[in-house]
N, C-alpha and C. Protein backbone atom coordinates (compact mmCIF):
# COMPACT_ATOMS: atom_id res chain seq x y z
N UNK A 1 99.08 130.81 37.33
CA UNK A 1 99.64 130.34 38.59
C UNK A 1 100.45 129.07 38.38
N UNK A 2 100.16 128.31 37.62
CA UNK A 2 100.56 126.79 37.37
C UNK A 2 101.55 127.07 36.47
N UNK A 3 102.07 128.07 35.50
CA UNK A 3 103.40 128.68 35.16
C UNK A 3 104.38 128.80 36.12
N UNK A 4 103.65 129.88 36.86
CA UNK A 4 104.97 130.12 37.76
C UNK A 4 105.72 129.28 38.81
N UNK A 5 104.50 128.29 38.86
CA UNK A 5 104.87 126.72 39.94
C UNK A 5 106.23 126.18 38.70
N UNK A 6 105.83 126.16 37.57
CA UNK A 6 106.78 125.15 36.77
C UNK A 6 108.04 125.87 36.94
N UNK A 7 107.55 127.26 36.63
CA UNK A 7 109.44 128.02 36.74
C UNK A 7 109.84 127.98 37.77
N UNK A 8 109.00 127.85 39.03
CA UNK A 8 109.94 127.99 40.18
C UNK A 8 110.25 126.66 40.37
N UNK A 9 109.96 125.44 39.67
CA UNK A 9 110.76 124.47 39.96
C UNK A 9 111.72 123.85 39.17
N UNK A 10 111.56 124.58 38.11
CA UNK A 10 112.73 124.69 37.16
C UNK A 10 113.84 125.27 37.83
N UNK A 11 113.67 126.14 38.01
CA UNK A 11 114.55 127.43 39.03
C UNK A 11 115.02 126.35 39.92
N UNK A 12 114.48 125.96 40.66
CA UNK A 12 115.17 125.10 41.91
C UNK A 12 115.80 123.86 41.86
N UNK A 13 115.32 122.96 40.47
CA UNK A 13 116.37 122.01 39.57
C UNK A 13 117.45 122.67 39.06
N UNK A 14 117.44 123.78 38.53
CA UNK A 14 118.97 124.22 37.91
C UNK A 14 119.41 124.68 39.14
N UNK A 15 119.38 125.12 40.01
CA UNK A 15 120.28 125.79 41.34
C UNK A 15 120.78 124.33 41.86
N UNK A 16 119.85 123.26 42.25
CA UNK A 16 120.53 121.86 42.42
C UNK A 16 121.38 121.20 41.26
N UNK A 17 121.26 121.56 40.07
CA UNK A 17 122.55 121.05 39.05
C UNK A 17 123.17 121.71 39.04
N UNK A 18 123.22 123.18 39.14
CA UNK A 18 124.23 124.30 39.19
C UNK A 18 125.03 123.90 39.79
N UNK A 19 124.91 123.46 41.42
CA UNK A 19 125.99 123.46 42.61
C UNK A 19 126.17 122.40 42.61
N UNK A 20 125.75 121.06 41.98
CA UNK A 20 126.55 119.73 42.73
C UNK A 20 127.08 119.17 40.66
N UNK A 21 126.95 119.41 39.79
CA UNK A 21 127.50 119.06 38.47
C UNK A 21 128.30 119.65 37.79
N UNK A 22 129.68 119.18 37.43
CA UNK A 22 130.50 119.94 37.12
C UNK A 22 131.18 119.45 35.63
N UNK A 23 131.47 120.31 34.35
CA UNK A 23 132.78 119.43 33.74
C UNK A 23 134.10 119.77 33.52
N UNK A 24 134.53 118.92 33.53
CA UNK A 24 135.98 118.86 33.89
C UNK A 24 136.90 119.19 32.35
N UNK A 25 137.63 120.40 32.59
CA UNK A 25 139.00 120.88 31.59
C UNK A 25 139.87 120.76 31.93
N UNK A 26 140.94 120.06 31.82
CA UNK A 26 141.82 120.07 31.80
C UNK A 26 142.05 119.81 33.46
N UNK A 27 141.35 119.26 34.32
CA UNK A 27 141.29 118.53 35.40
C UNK A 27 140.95 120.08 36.41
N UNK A 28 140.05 120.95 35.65
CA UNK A 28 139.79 122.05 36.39
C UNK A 28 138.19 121.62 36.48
N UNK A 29 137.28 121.42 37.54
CA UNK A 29 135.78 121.26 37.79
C UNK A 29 135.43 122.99 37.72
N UNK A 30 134.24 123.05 36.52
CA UNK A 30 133.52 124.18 36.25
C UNK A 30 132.48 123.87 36.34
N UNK A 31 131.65 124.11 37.63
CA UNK A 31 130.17 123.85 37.93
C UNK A 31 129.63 124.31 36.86
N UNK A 32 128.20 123.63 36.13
CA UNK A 32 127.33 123.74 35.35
C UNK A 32 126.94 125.27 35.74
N UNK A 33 126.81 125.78 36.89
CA UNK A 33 126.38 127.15 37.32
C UNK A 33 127.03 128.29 36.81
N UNK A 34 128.62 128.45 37.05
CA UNK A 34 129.95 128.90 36.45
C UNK A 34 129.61 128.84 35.09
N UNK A 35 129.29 127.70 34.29
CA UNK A 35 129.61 127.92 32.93
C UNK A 35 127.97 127.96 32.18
N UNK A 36 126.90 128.53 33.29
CA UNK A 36 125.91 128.99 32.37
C UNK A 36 125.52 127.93 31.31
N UNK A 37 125.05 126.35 32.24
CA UNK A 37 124.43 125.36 31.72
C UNK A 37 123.52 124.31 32.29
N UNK A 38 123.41 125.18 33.89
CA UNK A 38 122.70 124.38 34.54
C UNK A 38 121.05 124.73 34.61
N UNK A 39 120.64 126.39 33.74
CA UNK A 39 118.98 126.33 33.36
C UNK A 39 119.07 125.39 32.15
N UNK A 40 119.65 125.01 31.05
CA UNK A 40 119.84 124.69 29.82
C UNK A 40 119.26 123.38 30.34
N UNK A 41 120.52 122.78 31.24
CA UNK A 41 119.63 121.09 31.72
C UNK A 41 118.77 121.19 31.98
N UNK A 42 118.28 121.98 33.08
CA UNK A 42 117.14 121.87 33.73
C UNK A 42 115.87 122.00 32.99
N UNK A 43 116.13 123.12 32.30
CA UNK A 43 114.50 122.94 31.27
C UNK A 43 114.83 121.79 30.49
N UNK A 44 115.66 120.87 29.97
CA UNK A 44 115.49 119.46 28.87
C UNK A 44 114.98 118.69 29.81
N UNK A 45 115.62 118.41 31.08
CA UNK A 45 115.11 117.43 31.81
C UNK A 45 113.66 117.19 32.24
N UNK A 46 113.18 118.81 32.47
CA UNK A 46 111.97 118.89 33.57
C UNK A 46 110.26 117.92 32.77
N UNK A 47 110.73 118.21 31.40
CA UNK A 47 109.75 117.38 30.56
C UNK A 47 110.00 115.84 31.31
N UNK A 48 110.80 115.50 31.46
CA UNK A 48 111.16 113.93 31.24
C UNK A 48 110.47 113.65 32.85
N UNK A 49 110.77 114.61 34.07
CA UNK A 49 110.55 114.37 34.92
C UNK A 49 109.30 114.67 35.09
N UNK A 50 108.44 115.10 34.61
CA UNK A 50 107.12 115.66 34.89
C UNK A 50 105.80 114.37 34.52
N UNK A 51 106.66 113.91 33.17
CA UNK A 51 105.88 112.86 32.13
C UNK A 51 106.46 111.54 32.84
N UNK A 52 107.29 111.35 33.74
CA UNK A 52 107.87 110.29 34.15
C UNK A 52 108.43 109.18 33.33
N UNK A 53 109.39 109.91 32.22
CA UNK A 53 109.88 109.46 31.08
C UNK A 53 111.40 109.48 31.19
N UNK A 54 111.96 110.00 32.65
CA UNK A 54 113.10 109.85 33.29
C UNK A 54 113.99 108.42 33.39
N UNK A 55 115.00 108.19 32.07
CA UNK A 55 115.89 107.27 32.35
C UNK A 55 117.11 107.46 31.88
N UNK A 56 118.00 107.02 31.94
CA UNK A 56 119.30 106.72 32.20
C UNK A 56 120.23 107.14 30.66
N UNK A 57 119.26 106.64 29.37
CA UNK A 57 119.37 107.24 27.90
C UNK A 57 119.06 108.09 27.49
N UNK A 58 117.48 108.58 28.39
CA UNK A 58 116.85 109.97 27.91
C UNK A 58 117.75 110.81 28.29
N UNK A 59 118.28 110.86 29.20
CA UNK A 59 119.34 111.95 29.59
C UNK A 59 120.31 112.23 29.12
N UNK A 60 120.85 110.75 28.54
CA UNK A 60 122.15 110.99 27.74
C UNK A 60 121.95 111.64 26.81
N UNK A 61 121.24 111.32 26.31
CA UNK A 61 120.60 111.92 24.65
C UNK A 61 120.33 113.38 24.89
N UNK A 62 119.79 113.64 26.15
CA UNK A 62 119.64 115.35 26.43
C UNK A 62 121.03 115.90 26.58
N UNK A 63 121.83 115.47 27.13
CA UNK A 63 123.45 115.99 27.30
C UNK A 63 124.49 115.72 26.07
N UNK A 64 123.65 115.09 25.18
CA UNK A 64 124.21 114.91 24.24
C UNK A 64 124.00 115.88 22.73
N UNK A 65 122.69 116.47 23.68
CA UNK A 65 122.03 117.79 22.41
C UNK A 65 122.42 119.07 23.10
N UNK A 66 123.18 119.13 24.04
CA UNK A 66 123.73 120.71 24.45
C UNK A 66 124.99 120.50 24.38
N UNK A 67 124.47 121.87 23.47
CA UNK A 67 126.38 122.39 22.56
C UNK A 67 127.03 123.19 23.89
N UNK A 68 128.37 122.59 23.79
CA UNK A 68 129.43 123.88 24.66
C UNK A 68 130.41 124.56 23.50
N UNK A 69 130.15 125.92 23.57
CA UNK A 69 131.24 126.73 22.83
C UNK A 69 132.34 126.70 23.57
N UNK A 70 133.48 126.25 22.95
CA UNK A 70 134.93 126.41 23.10
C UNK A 70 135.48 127.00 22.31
N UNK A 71 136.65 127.53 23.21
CA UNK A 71 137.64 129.40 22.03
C UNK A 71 136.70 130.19 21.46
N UNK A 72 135.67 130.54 22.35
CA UNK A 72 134.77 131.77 21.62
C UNK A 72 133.99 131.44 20.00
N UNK A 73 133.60 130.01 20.41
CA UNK A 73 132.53 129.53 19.37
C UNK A 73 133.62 129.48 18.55
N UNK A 74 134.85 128.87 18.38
CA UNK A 74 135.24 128.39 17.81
C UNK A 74 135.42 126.64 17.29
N UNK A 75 135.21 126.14 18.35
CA UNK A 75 134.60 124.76 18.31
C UNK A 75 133.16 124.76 19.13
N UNK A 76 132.53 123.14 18.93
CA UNK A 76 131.33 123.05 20.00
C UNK A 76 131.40 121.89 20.38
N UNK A 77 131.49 121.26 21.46
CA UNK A 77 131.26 119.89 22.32
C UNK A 77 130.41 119.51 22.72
N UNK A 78 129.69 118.53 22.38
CA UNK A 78 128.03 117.93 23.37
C UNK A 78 128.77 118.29 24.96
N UNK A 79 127.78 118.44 25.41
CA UNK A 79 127.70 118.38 26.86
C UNK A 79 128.53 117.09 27.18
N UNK A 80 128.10 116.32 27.05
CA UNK A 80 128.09 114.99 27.65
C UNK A 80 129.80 114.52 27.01
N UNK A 81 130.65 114.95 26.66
CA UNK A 81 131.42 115.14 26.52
C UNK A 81 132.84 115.59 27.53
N UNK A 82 132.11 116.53 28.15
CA UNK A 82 132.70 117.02 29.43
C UNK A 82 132.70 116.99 30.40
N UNK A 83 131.09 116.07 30.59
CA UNK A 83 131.23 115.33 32.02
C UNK A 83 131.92 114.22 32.22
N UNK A 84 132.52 114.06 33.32
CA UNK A 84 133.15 112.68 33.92
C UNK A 84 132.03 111.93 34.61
N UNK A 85 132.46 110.77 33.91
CA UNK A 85 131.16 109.88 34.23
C UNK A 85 130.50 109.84 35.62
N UNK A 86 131.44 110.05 36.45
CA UNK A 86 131.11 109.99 38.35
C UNK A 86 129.97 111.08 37.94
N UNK A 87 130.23 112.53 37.45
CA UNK A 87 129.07 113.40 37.22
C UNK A 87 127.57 113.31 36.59
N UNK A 88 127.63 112.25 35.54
CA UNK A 88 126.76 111.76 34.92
C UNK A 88 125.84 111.19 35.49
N UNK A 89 126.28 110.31 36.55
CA UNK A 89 125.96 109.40 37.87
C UNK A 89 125.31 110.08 38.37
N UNK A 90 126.12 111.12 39.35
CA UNK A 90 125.63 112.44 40.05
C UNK A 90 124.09 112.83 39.89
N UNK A 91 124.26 113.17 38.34
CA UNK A 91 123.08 114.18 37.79
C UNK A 91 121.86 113.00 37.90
N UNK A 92 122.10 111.89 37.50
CA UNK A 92 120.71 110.92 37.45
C UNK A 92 120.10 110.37 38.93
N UNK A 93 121.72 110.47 39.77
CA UNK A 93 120.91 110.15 41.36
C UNK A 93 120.06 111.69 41.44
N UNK A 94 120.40 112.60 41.32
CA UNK A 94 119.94 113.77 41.15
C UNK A 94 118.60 113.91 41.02
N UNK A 95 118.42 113.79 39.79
CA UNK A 95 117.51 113.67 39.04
C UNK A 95 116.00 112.47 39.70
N UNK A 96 116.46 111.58 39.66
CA UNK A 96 115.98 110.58 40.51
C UNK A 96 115.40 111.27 41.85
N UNK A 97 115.87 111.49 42.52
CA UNK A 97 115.43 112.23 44.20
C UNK A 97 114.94 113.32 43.44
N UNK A 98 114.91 113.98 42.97
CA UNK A 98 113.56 115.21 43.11
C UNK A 98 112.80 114.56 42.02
N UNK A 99 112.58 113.76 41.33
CA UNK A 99 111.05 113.04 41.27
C UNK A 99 110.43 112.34 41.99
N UNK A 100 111.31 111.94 42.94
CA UNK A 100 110.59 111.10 43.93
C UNK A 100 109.97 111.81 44.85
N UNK A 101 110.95 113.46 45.24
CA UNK A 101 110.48 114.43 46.13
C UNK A 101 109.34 115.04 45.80
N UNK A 102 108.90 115.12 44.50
CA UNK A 102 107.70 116.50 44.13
C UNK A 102 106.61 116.00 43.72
């Protein structure tokens, strides 16, 4: 039972990064949802938020360990790479309010 509590709030952290975090190509916003990276956050983060080990570096360092394939795995970009910093922001007020919520 205490599994399926974690996935369903995993589940409900990536649907909230899905729709409000985006990175930016070429001044085109591709929600984390669109590009199939917003469970990826959500399970790195949910440790940090659970253990209350949630800050401002831990995160970077998590967006900084997810690869994006570009040209069909022809290159790879940290995450954190492709966010615009306003997004970065975003994700930690984010982040922030549903630890405070649960």
């Amino acid at each position: 039972m205490a599994n399926s509590n974690v996935t369903q709030a995993v589940e409900a952290l990536a649907a909230e990064i899905g729709e409000n975090i985006y990175i930016d190509v070429a001044k085109w916003h591709l929600y984390l949802s669109d590009a199939h990276l917003h469970t990826t956050v959500a399970e790195k983060v949910y440790s940090l938020l659970e253990n209350d080990h949630l800050t401002e570096d831990t995160v970077i360092d998590i967006l900084r360990d997810i690869p994006v394939s570009l040209g069909g795995g022809r290159k790879e970009v940290p995450l954190i790479e492709l966010l615009p910093m306003q997004c970065q922001m975003n994700l930690l007020d984010l982040l922030e309010e549903y630890q405070k919520n649960r």
